[in-house]
C-alpha atoms as a PDB file:
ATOM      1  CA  UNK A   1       0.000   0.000   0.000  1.00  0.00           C
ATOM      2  CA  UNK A   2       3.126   2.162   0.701  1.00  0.00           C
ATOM      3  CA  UNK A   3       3.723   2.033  -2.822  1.00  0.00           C
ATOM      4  CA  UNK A   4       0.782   3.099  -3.981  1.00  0.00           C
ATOM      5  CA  UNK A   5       1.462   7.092  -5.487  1.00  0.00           C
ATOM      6  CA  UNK A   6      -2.224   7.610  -4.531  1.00  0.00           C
ATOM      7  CA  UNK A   7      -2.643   6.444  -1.115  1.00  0.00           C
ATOM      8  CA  UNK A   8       0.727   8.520  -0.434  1.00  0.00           C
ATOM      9  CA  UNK A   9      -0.424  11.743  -2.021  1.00  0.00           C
ATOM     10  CA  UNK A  10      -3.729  10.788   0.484  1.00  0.00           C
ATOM     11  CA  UNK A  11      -1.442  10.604   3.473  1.00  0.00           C
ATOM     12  CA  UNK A  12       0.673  13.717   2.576  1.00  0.00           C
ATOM     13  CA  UNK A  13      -2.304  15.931   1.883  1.00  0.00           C
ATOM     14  CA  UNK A  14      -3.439  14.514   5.235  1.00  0.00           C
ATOM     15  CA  UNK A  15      -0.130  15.803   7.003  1.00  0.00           C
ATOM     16  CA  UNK A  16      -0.542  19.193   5.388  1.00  0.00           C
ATOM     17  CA  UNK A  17      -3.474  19.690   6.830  1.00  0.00           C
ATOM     18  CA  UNK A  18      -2.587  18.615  10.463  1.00  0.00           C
ATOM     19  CA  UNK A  19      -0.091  21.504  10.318  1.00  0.00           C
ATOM     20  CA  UNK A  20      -2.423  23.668   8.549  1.00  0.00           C
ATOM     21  CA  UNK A  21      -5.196  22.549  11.548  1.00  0.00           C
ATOM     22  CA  UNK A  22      -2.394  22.841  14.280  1.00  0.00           C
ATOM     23  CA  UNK A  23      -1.262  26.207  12.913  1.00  0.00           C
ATOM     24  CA  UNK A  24      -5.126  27.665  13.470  1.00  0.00           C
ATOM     25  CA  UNK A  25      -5.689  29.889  16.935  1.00  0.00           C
ATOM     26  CA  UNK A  26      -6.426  27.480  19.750  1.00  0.00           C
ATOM     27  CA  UNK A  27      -6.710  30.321  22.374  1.00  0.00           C
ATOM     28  CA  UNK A  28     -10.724  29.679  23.241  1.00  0.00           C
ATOM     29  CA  UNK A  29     -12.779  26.496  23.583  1.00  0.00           C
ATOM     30  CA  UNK A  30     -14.649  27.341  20.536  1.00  0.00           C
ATOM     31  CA  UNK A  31     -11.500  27.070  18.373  1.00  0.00           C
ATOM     32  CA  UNK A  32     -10.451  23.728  20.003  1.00  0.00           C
ATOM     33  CA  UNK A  33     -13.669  22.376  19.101  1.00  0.00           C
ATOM     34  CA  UNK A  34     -13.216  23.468  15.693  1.00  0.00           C
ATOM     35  CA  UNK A  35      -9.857  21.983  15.698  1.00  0.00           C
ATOM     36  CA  UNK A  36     -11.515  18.694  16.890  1.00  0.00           C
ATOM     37  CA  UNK A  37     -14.464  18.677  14.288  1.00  0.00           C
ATOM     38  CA  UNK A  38     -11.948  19.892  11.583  1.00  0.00           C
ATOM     39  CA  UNK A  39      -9.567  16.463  12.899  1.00  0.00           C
ATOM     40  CA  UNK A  40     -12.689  13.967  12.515  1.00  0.00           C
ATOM     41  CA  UNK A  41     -13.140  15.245   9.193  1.00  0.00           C
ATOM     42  CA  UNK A  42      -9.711  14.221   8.211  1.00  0.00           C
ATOM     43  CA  UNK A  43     -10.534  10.823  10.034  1.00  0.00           C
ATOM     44  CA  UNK A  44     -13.835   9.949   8.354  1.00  0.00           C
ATOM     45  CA  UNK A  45     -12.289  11.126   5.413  1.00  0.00           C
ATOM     46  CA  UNK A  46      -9.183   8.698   5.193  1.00  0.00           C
ATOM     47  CA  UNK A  47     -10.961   5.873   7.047  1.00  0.00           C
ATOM     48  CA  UNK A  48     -13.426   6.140   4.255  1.00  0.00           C
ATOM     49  CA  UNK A  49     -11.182   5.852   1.330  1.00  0.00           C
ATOM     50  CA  UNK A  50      -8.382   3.398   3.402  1.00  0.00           C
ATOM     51  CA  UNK A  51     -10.677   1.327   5.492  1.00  0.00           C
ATOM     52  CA  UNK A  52      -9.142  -1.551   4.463  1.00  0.00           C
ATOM     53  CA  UNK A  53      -5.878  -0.543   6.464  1.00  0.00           C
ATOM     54  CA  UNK A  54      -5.532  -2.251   9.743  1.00  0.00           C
ATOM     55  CA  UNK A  55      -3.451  -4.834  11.869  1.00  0.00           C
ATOM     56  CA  UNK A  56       0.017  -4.883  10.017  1.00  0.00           C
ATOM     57  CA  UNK A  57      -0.967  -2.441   7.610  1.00  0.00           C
ATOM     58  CA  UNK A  58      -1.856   0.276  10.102  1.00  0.00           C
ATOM     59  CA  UNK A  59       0.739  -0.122  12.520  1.00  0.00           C
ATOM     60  CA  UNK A  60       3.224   0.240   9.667  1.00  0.00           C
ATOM     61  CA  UNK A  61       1.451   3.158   8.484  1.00  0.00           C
ATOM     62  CA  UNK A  62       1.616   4.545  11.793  1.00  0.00           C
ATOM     63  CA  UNK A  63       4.933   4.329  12.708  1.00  0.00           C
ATOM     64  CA  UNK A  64       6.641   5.327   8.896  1.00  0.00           C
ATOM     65  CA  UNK A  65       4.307   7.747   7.752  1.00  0.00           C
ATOM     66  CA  UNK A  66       1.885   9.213  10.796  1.00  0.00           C
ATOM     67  CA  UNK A  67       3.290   9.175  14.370  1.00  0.00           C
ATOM     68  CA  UNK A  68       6.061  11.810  13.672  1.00  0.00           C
ATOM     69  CA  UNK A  69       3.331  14.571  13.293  1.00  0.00           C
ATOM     70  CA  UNK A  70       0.899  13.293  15.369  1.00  0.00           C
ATOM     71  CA  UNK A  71       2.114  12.693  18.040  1.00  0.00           C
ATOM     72  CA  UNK A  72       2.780  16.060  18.620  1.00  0.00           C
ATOM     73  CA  UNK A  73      -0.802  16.959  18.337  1.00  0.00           C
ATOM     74  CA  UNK A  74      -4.353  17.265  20.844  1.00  0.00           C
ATOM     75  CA  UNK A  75      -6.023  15.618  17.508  1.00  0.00           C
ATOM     76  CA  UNK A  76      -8.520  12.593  18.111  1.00  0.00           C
ATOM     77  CA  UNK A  77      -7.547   8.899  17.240  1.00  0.00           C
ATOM     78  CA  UNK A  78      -6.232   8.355  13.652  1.00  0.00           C
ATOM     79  CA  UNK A  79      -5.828   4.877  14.527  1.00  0.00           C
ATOM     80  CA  UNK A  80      -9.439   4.696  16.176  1.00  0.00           C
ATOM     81  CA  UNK A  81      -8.694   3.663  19.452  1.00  0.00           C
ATOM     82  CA  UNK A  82     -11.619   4.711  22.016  1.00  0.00           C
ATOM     83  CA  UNK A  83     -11.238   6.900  25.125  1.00  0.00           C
ATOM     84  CA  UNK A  84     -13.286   6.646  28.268  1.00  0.00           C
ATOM     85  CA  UNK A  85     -14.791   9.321  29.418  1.00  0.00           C
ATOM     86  CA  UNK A  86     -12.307   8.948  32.544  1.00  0.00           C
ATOM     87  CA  UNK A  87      -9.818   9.379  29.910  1.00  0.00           C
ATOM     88  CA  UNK A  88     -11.026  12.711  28.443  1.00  0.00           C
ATOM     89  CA  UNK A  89     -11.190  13.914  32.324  1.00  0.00           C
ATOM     90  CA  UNK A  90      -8.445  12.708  34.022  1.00  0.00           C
ATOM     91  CA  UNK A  91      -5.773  13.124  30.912  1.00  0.00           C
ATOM     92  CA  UNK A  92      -7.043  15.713  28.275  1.00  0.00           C
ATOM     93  CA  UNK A  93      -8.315  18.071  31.131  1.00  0.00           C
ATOM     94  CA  UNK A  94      -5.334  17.668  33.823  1.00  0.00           C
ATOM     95  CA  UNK A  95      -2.885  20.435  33.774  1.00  0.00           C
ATOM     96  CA  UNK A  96      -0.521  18.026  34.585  1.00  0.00           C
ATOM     97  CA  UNK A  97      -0.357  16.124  32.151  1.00  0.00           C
ATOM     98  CA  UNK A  98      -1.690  18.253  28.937  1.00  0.00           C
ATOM     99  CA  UNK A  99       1.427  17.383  27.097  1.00  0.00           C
ATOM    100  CA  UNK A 100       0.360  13.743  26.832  1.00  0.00           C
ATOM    101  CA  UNK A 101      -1.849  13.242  23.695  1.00  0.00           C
ATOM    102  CA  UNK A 102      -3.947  10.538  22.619  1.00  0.00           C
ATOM    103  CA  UNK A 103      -1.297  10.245  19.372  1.00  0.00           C
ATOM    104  CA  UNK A 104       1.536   9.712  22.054  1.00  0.00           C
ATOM    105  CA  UNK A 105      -0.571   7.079  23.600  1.00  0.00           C
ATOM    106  CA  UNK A 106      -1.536   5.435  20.643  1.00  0.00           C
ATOM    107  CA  UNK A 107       2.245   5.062  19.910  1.00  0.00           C
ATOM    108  CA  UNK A 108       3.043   3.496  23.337  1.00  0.00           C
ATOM    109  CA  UNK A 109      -0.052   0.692  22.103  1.00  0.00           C
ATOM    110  CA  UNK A 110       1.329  -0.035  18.946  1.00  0.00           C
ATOM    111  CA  UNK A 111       4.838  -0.369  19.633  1.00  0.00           C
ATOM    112  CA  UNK A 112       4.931  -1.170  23.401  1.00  0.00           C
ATOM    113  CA  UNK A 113       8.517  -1.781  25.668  1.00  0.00           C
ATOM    114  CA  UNK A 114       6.801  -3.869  28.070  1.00  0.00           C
ATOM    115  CA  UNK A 115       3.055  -4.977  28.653  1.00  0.00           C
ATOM    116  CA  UNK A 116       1.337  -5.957  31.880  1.00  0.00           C
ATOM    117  CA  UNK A 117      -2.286  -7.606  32.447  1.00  0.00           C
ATOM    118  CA  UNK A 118      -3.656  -6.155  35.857  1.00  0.00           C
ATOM    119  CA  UNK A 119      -5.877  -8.601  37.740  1.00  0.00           C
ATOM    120  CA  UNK A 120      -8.892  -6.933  36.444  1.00  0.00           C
ATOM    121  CA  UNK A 121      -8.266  -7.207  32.878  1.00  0.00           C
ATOM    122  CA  UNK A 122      -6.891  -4.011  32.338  1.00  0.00           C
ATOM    123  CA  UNK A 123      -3.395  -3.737  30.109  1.00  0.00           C
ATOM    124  CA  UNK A 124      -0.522  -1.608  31.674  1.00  0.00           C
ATOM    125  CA  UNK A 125       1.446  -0.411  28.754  1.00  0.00           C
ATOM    126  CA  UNK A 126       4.983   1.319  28.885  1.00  0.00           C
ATOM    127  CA  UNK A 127       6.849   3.296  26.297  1.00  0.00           C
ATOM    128  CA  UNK A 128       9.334   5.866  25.948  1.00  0.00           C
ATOM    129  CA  UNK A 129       8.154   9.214  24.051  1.00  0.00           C
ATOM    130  CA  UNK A 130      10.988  11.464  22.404  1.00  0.00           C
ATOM    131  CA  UNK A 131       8.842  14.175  22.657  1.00  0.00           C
ATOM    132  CA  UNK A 132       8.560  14.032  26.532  1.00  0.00           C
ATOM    133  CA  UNK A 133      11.812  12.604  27.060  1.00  0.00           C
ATOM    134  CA  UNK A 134      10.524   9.563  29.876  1.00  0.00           C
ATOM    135  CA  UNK A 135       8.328   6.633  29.520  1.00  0.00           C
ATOM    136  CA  UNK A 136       4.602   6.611  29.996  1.00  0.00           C
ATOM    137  CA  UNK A 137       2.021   4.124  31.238  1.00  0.00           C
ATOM    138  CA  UNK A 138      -1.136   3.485  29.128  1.00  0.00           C
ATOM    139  CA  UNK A 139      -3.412   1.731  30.393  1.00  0.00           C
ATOM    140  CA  UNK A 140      -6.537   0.377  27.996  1.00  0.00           C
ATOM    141  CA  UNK A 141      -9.461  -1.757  28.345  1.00  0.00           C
ATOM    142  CA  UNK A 142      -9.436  -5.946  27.985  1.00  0.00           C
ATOM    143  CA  UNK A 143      -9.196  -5.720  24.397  1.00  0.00           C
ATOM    144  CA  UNK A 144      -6.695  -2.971  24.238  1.00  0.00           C
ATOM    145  CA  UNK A 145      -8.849  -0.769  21.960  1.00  0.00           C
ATOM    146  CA  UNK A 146      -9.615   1.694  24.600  1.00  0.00           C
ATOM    147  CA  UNK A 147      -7.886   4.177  26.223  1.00  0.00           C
ATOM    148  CA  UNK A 148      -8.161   4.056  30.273  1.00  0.00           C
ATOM    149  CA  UNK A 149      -5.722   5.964  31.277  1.00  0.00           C
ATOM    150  CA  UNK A 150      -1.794   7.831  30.961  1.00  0.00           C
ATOM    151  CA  UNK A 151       0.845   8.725  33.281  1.00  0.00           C
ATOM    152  CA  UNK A 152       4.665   9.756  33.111  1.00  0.00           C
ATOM    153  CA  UNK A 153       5.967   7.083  34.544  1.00  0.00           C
ATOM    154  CA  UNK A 154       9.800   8.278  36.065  1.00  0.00           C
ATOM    155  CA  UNK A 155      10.084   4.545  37.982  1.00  0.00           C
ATOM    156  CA  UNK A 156       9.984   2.836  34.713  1.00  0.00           C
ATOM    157  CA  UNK A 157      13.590   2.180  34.133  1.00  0.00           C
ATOM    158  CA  UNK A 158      14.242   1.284  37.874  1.00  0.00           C
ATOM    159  CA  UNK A 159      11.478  -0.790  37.960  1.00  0.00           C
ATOM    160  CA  UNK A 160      12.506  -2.857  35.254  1.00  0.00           C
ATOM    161  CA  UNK A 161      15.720  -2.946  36.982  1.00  0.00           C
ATOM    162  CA  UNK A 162      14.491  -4.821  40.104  1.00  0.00           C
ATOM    163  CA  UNK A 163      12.503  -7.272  37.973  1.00  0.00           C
ATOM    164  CA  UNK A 164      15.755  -7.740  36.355  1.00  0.00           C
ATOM    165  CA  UNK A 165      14.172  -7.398  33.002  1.00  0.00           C
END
């Protein structure tokens, strides 16, 4: 699909207008949310013409073509994964962690350092960000198609240690 001249002409246009969406005011709520319907546009437009891209296909897509841009962004899922509404409260809203995006967590999903199944089903997922310089801990739903919930994790590295891992 990579080599399609199409699909990437599709994909590039698509990163032009992340800029051009990113480079728009963001100063009031109205303009976010006009960020936000302007992003699920862009989604409903390429999962309509590329719905066909998923497992191998996506990831591949992700991490080539997509997650250098995005993951810089506040834009909604590309790759379509879900948030709770815990999610959208807890992360999105928290001054604390408003440099976390759902891109970044995405990326930790797809290409995870080290997984863990918590005894209630839940996945712990840990990856290290560029952008943020640390690891952080995404944790998603049974299936892994939901987002739960994101941290910067600074214990990573020593935890990992003491496992011996």
């Amino acid at each position: 699909m990579l080599e399609d001249d199409a699909f990437l002409r599709s994909v590039s246009n698509a990163v032009g207008s992340i800029w051009l969406i990113e480079e728009s005011p963001a100063d009031t709520l109205e303009d976010v949310r006009e960020q936000e319907r302007l992003y699920a546009g862009l989604r409903e437009d390429l999962t309509r013409r590329y719905a066909r891209l998923r497992g191998e296909h996506q990831v591949s897509l992700w991490r080539s073509v997509v997650a250098p841009v995005y993951c810089s962004t506040r834009m909604p899922s590309i790759l379509g994964m879900k948030t709770t509404d815990y999610f959208r409260r807890s992360v999105m809203e928290d001054p604390d962690r408003s440099d976390i995006t759902i891109g970044m967590c995405e990326q930790v999903v797809a290409a995870a350092e080290y997984t863990h199944q918590q005894d209630d089903g839940l996945w712990r997922v840990w990856g290290y960000v560029p952008e943020l310089d640390r690891y952080i801990r995404v944790i998603t739903d049974v299936d892994r198609e939901q987002l739960v919930n994101a941290f910067k994790d600074r214990n990573f590295n020593r935890r990992r240690k003491r496992e011996g891992r």
